[in-house]
C-alpha atoms as a PDB file:
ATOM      1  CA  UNK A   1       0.000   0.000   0.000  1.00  0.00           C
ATOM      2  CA  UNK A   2       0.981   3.604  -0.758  1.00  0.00           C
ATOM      3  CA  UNK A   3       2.362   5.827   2.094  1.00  0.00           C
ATOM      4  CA  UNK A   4      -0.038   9.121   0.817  1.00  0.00           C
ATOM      5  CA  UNK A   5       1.979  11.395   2.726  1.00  0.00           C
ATOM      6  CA  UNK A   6       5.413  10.829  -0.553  1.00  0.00           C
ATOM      7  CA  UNK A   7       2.423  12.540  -2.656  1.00  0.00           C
ATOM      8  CA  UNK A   8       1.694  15.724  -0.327  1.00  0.00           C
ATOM      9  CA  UNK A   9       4.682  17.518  -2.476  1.00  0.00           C
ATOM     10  CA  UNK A  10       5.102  18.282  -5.878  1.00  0.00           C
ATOM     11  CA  UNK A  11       7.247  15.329  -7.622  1.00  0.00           C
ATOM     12  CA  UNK A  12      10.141  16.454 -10.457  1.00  0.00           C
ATOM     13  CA  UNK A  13       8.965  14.163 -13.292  1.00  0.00           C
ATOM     14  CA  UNK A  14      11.492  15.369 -15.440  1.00  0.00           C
ATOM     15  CA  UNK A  15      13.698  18.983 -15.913  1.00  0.00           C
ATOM     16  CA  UNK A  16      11.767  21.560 -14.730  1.00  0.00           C
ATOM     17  CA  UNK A  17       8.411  18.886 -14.675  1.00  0.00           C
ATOM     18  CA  UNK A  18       6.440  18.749 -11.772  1.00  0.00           C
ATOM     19  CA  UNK A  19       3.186  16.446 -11.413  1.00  0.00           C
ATOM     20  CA  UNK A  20       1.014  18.380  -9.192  1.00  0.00           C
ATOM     21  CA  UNK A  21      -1.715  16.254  -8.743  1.00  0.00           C
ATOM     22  CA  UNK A  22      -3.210  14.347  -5.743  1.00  0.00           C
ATOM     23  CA  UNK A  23      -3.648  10.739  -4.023  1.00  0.00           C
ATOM     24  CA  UNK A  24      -6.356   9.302  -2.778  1.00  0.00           C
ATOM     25  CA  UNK A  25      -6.266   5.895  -1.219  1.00  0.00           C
ATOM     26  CA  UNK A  26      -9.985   5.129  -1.735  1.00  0.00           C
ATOM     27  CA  UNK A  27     -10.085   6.074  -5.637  1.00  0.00           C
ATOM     28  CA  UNK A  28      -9.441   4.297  -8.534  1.00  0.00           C
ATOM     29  CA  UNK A  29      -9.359   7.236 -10.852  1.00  0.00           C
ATOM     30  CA  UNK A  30      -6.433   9.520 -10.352  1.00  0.00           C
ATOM     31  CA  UNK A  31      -6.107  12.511 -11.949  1.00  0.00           C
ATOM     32  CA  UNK A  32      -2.332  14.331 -13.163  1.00  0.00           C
ATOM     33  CA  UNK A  33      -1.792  17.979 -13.447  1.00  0.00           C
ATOM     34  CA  UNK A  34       1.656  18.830 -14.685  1.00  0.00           C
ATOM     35  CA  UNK A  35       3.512  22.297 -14.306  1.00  0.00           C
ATOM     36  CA  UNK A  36       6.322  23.318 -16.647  1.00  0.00           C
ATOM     37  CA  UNK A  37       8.392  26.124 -15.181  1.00  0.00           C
ATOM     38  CA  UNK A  38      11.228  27.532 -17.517  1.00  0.00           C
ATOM     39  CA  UNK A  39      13.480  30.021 -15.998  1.00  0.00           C
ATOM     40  CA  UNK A  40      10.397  32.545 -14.587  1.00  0.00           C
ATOM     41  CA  UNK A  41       7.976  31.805 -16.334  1.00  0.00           C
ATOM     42  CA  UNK A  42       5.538  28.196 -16.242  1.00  0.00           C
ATOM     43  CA  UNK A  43       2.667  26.547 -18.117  1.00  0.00           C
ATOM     44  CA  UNK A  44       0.176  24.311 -16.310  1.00  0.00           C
ATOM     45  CA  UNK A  45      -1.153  20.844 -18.244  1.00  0.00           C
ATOM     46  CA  UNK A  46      -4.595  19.515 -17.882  1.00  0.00           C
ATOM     47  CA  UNK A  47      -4.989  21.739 -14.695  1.00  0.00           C
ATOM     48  CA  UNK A  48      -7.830  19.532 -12.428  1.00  0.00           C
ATOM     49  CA  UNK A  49     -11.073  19.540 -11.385  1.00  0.00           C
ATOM     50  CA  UNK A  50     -12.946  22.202  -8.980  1.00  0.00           C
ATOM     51  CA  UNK A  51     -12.871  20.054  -6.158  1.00  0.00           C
ATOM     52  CA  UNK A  52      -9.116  19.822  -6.352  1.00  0.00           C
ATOM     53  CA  UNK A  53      -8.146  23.278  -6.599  1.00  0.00           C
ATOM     54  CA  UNK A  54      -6.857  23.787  -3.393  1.00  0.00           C
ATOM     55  CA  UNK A  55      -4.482  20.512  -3.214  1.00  0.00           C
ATOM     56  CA  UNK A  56      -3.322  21.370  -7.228  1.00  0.00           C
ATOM     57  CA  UNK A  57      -2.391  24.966  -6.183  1.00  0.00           C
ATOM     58  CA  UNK A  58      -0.635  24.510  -3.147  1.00  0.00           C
ATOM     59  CA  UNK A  59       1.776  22.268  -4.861  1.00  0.00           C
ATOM     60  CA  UNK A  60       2.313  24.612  -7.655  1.00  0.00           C
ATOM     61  CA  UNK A  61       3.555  27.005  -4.891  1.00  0.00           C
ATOM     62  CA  UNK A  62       5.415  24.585  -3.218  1.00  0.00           C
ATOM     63  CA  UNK A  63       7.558  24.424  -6.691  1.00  0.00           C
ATOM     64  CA  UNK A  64       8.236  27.815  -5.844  1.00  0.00           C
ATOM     65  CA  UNK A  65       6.300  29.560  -9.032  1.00  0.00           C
ATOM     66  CA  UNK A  66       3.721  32.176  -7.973  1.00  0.00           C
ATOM     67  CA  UNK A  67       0.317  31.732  -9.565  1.00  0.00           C
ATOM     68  CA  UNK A  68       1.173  35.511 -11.534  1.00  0.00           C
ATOM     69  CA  UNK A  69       4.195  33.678 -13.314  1.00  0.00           C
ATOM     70  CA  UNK A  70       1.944  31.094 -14.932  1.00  0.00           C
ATOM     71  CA  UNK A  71       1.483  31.962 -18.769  1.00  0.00           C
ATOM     72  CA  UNK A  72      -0.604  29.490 -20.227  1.00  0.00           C
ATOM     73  CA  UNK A  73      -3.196  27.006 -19.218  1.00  0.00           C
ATOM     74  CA  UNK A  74      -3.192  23.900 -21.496  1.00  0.00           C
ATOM     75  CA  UNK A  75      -6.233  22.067 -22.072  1.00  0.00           C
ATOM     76  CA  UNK A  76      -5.939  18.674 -23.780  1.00  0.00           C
ATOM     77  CA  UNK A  77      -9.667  18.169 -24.040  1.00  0.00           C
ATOM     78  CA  UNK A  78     -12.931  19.679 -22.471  1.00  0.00           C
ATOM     79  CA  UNK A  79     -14.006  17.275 -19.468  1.00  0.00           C
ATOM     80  CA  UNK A  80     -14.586  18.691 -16.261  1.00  0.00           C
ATOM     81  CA  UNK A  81     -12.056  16.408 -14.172  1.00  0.00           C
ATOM     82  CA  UNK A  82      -9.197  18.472 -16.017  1.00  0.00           C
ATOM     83  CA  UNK A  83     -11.624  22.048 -16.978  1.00  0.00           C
ATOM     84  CA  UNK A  84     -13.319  22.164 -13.517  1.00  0.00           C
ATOM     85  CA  UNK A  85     -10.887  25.078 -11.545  1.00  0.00           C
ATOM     86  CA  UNK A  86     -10.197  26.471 -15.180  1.00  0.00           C
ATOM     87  CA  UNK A  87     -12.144  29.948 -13.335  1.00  0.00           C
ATOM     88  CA  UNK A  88     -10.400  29.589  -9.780  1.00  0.00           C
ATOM     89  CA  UNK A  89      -6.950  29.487 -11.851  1.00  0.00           C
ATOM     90  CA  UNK A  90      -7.442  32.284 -14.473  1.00  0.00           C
ATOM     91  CA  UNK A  91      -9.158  34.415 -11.367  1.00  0.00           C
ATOM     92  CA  UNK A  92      -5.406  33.232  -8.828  1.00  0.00           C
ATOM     93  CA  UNK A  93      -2.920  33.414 -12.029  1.00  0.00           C
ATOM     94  CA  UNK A  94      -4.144  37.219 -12.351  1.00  0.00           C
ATOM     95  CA  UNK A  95      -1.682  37.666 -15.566  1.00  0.00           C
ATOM     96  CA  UNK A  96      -2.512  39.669 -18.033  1.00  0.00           C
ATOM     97  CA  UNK A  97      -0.594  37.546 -21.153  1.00  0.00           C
ATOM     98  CA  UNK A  98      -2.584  34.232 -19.524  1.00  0.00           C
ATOM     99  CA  UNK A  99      -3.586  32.378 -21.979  1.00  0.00           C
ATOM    100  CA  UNK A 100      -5.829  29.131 -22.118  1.00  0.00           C
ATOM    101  CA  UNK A 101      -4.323  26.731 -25.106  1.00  0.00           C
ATOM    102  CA  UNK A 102      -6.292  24.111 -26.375  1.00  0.00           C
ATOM    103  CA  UNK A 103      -8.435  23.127 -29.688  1.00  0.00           C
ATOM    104  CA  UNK A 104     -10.956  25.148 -31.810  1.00  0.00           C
ATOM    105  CA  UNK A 105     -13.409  22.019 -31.009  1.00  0.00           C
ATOM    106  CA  UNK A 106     -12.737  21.976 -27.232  1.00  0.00           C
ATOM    107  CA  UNK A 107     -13.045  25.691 -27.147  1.00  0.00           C
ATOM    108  CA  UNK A 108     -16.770  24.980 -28.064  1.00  0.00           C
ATOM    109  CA  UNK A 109     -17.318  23.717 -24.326  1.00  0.00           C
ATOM    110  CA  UNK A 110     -14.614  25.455 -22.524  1.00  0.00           C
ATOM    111  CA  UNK A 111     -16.703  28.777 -23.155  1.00  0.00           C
ATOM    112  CA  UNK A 112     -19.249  27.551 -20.134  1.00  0.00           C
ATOM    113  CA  UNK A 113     -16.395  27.359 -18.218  1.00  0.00           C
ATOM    114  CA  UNK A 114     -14.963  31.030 -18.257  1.00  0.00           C
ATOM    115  CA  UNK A 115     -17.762  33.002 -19.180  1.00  0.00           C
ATOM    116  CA  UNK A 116     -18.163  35.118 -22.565  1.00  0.00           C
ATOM    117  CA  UNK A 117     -15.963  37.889 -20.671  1.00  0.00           C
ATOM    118  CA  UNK A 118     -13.606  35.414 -20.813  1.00  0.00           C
ATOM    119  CA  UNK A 119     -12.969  34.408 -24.318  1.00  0.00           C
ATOM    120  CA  UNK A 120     -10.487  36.559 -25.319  1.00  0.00           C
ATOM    121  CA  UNK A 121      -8.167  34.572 -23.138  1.00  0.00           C
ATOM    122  CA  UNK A 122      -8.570  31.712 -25.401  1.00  0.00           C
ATOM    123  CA  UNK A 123      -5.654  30.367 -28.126  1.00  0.00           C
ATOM    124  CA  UNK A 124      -6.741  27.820 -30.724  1.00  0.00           C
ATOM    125  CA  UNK A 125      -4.779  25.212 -31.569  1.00  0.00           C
ATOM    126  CA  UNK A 126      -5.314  25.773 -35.533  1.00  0.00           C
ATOM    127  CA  UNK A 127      -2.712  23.606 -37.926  1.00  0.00           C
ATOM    128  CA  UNK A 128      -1.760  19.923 -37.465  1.00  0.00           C
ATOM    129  CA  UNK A 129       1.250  20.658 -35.462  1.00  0.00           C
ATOM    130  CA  UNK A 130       0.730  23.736 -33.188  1.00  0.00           C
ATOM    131  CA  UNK A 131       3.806  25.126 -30.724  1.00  0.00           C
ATOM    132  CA  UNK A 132       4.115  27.334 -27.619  1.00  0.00           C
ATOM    133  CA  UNK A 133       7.679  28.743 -26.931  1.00  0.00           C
ATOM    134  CA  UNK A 134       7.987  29.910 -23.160  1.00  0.00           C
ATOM    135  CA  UNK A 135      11.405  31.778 -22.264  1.00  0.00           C
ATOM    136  CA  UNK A 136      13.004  29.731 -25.174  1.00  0.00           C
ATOM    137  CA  UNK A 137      11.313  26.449 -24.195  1.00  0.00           C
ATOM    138  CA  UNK A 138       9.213  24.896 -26.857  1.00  0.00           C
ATOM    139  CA  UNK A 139       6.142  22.715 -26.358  1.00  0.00           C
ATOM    140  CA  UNK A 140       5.069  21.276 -29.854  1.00  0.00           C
ATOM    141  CA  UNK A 141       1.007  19.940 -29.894  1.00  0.00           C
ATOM    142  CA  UNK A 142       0.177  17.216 -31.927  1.00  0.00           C
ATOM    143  CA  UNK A 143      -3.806  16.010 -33.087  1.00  0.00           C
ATOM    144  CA  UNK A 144      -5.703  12.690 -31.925  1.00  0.00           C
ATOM    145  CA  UNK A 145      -8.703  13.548 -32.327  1.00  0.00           C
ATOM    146  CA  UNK A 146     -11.950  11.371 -31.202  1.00  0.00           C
ATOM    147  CA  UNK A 147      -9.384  10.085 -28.674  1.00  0.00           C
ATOM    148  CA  UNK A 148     -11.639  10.732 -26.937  1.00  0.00           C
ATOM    149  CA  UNK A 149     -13.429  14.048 -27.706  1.00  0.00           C
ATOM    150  CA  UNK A 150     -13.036  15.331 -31.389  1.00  0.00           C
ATOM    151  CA  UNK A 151     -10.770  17.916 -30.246  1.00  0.00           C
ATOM    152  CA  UNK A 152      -8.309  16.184 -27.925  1.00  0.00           C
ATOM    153  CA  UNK A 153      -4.194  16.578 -28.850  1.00  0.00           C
ATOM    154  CA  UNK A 154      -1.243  15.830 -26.567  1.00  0.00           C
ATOM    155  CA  UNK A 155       1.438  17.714 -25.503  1.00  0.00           C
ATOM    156  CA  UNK A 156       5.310  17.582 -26.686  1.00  0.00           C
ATOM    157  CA  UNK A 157       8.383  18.844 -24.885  1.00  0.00           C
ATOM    158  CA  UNK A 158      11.168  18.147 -27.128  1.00  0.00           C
ATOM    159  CA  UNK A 159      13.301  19.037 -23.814  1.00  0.00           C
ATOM    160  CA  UNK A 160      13.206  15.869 -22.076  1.00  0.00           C
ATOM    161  CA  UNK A 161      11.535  14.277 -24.656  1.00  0.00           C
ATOM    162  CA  UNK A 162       8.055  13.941 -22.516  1.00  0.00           C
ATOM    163  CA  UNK A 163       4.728  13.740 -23.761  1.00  0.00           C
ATOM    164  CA  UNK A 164       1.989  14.528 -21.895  1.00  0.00           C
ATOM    165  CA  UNK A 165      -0.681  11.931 -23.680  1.00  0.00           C
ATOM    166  CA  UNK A 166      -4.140  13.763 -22.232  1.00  0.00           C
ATOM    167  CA  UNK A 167      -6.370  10.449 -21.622  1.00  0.00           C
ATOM    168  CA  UNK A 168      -4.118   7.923 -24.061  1.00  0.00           C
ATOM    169  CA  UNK A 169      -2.044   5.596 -22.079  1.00  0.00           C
ATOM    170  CA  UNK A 170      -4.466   6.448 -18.450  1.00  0.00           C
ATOM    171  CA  UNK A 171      -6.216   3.799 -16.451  1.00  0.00           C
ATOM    172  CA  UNK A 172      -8.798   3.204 -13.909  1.00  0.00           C
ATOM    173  CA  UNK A 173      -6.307   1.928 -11.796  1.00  0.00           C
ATOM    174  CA  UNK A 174      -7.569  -0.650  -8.237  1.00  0.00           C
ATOM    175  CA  UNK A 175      -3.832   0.049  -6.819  1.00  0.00           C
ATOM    176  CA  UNK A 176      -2.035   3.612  -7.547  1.00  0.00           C
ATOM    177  CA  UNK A 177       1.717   4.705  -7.796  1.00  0.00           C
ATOM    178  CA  UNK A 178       3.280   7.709  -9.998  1.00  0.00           C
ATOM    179  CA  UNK A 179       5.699   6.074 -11.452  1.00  0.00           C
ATOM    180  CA  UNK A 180       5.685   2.174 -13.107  1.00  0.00           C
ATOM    181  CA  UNK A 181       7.691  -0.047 -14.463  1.00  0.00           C
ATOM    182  CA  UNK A 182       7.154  -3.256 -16.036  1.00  0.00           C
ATOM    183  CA  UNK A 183       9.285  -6.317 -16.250  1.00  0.00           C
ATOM    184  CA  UNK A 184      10.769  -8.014 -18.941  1.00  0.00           C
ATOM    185  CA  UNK A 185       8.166 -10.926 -18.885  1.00  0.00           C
ATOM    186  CA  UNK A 186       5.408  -8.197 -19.108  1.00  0.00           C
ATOM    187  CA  UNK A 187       4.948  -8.080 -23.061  1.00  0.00           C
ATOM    188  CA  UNK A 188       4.318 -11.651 -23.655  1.00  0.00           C
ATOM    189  CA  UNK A 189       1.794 -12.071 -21.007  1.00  0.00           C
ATOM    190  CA  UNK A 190      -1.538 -13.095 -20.903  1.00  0.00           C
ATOM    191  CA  UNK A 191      -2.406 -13.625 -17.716  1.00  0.00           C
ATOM    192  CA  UNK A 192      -2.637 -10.514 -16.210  1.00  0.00           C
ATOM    193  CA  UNK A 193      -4.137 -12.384 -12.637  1.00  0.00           C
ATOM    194  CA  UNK A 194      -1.229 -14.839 -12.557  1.00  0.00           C
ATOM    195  CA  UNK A 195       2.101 -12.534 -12.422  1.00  0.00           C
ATOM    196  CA  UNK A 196       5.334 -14.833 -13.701  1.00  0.00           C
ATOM    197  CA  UNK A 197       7.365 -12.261 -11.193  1.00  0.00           C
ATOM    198  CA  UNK A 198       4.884 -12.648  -8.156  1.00  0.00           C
ATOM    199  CA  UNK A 199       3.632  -9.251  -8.212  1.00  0.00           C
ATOM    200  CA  UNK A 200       0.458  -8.480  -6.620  1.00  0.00           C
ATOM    201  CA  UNK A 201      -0.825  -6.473  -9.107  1.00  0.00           C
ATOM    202  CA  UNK A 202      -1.091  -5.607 -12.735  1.00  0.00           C
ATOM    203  CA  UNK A 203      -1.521  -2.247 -14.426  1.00  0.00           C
ATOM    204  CA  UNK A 204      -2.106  -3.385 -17.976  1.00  0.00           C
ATOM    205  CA  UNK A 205      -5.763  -5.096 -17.084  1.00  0.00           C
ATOM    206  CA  UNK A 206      -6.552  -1.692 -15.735  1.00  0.00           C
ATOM    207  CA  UNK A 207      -5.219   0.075 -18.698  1.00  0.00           C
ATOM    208  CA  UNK A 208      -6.930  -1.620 -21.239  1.00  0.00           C
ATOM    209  CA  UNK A 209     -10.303  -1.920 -19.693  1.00  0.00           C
ATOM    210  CA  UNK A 210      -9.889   1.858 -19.342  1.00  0.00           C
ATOM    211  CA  UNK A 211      -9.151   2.215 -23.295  1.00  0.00           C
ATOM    212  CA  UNK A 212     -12.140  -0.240 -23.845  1.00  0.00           C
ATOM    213  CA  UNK A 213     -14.401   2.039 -22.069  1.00  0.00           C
ATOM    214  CA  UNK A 214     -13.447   5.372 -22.667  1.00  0.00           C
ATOM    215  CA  UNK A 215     -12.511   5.550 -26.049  1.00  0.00           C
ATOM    216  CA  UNK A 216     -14.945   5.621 -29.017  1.00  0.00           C
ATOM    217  CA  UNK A 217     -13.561   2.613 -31.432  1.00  0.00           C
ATOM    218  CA  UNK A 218     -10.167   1.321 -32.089  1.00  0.00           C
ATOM    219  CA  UNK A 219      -9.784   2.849 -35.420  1.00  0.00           C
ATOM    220  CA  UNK A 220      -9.486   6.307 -33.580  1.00  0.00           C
ATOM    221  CA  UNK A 221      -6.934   5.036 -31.020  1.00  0.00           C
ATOM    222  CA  UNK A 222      -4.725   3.585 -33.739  1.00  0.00           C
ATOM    223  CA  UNK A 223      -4.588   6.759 -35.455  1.00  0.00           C
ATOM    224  CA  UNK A 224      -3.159   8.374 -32.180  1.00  0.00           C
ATOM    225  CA  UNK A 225      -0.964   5.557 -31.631  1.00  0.00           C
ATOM    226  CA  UNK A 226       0.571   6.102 -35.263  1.00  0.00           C
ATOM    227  CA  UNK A 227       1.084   9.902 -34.341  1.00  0.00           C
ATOM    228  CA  UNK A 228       2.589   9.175 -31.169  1.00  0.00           C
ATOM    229  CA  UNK A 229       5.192   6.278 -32.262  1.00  0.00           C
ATOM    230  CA  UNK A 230       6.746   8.714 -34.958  1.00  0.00           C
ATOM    231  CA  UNK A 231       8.023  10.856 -31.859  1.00  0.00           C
ATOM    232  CA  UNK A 232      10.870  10.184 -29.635  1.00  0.00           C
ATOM    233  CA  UNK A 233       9.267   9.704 -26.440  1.00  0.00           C
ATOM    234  CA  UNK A 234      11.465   9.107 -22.976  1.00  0.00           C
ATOM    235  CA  UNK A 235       8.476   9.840 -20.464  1.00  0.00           C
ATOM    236  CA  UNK A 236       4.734   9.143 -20.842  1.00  0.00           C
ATOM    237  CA  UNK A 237       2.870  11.242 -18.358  1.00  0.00           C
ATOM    238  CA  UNK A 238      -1.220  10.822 -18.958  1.00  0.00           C
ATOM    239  CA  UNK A 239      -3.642  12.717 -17.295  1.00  0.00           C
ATOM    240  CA  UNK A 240      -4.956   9.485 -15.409  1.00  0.00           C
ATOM    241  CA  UNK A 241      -3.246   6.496 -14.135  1.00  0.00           C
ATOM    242  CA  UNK A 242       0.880   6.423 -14.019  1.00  0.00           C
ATOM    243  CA  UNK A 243       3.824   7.896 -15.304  1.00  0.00           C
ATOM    244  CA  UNK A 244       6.209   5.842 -17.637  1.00  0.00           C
ATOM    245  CA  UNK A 245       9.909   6.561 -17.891  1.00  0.00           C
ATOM    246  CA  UNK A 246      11.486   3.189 -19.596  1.00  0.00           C
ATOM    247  CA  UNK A 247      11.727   3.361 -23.090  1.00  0.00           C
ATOM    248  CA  UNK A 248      10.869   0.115 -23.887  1.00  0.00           C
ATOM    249  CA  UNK A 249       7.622   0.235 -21.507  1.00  0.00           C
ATOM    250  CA  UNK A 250       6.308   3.219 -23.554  1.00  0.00           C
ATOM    251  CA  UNK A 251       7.011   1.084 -27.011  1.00  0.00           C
ATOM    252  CA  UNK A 252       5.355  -1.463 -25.219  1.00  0.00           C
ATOM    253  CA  UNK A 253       2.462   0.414 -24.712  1.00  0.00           C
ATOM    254  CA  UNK A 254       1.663   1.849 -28.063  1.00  0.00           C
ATOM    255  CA  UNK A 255       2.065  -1.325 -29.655  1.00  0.00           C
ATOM    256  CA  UNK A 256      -0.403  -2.934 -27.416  1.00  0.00           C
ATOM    257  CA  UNK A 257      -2.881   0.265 -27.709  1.00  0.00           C
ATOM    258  CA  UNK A 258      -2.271   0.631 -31.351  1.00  0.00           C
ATOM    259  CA  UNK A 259      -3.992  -3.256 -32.134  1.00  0.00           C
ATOM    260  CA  UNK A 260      -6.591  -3.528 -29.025  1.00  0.00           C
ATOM    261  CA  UNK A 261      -9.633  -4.704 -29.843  1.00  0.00           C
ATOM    262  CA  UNK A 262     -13.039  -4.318 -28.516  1.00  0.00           C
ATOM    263  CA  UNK A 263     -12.583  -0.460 -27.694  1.00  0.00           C
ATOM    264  CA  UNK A 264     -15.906   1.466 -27.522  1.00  0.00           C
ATOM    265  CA  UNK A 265     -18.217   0.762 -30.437  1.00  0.00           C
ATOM    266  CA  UNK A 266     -16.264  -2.316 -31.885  1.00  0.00           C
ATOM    267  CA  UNK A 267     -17.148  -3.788 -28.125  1.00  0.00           C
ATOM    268  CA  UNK A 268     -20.471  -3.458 -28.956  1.00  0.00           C
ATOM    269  CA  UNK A 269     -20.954  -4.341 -32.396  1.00  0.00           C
END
């Protein structure tokens, strides 16, 4: 079991990475903020829901970055679990070059968020490949859409080579840690109740139920997989579930994403 009190601080993910998100033992559905801070100035990813505010916030000070030196808010698609304190952060950030990044399509529902005096604010994501440059740091955004709202991207930091992958590559997870790692016996298994290495537990059951439920058919999630495997990605950081830092896990992953069947509609049908 997980000691909650390792997860009361912000936790370096990466350079200048933080996940700012929270733990709680009782849920199954974990949710991952991540700040970028470069030199002064920081972005926020996928920022949390109302409800979490408070917790989200207090780590982002704890990183030392006032809520004024935030410059963008990064929204990777509309759901409330990620939208939710969208108003309590523009309202705390109080900086007059905020601005909230995310897709023409998601901008469609992130209006009810802010309020029409509040639109201004907002920066469409409007070619294939879109970037944000903050004090010399790039962030490059890349288009998966119906994966699982028709305007959902992920994020790029050519940096340290991290992708933050929105919902892709998330979980609904019975047992929770940051950071996972799989063993060499993990990609030919098929028995994901009987581990070969005596583990008590399993993420990729978790992970591909959560793919089976939340995303609309499989033909959408292979196109993001395709997108994703042409990049050079080092850390995997979704919005739900864990954080993946071994190369050959993250290869791992796509692959198996990229040919799973019986996501959403195919289930059904």
């Amino acid at each position: 079991m997980n000691d909650a009190r390792q997860y009361d601080r912000p936790i370096a993910i990466a350079d200048g990475i933080y996940w700012v998100g929270f733990y709680e033992e009782d849920s199954n559905f974990h949710c991952n903020p991540y700040l970028i801070i470069e030199g002064d100035e920081a972005v926020l990813i996928d920022g949390g829901s109302r409800p979490d505010f408070a917790v989200v916030m207090m780590k982002i000070l704890q990183t030392g970055i006032r809520p004024e030196q935030i410059v963008a808010l990064i929204y990777q698609h509309p759901d409330p679990d990620l939208c939710g304190s969208m108003p309590n952060m523009i309202d705390l950030c109080a900086n007059r070059e905020l601005s909230i990044v995310s897709d023409p399509m998601n901008h469609i529902f992130i209006n009810y968020y802010i309020g029409k005096h509040r639109h201004h604010l907002l920066k469409s994501i409007s070619a294939a490949e879109y970037t944000l440059t903050v004090n010399g740091r790039t962030l490059q955004f890349y288009k998966t859409p119906f994966v699982h709202s028709s305007g959902s991207f992920v994020t790029y930091d050519p940096k340290t080579k991290t992708l933050f992958s929105s919902d892709l590559f998330g979980s609904f997870s019975r047992e929770w840690e940051l950071f996972v790692q799989f063993a060499g016996e993990c990609p030919a298994c098929t028995d994901y109740e009987h581990c070969v290495n005596n583990r008590k537990y399993c993420p990729l059951s978790d992970i591909e139920s959560f793919h089976r439920t939340i995303m609309p058919c499989g033909k959408a999630l292979a196109f993001a997989m395709g997108i994703i495997k042409a990049l050079d990605v080092q850390i995997l950081a979704p919005q739900h579930g864990s954080v993946f830092t071994q190369k050959r896990d993250i290869d791992f992953l796509i692959k198996k994403l990229e040919s799973l069947d019986g996501v959403g509609i195919d289930g059904v049908l």
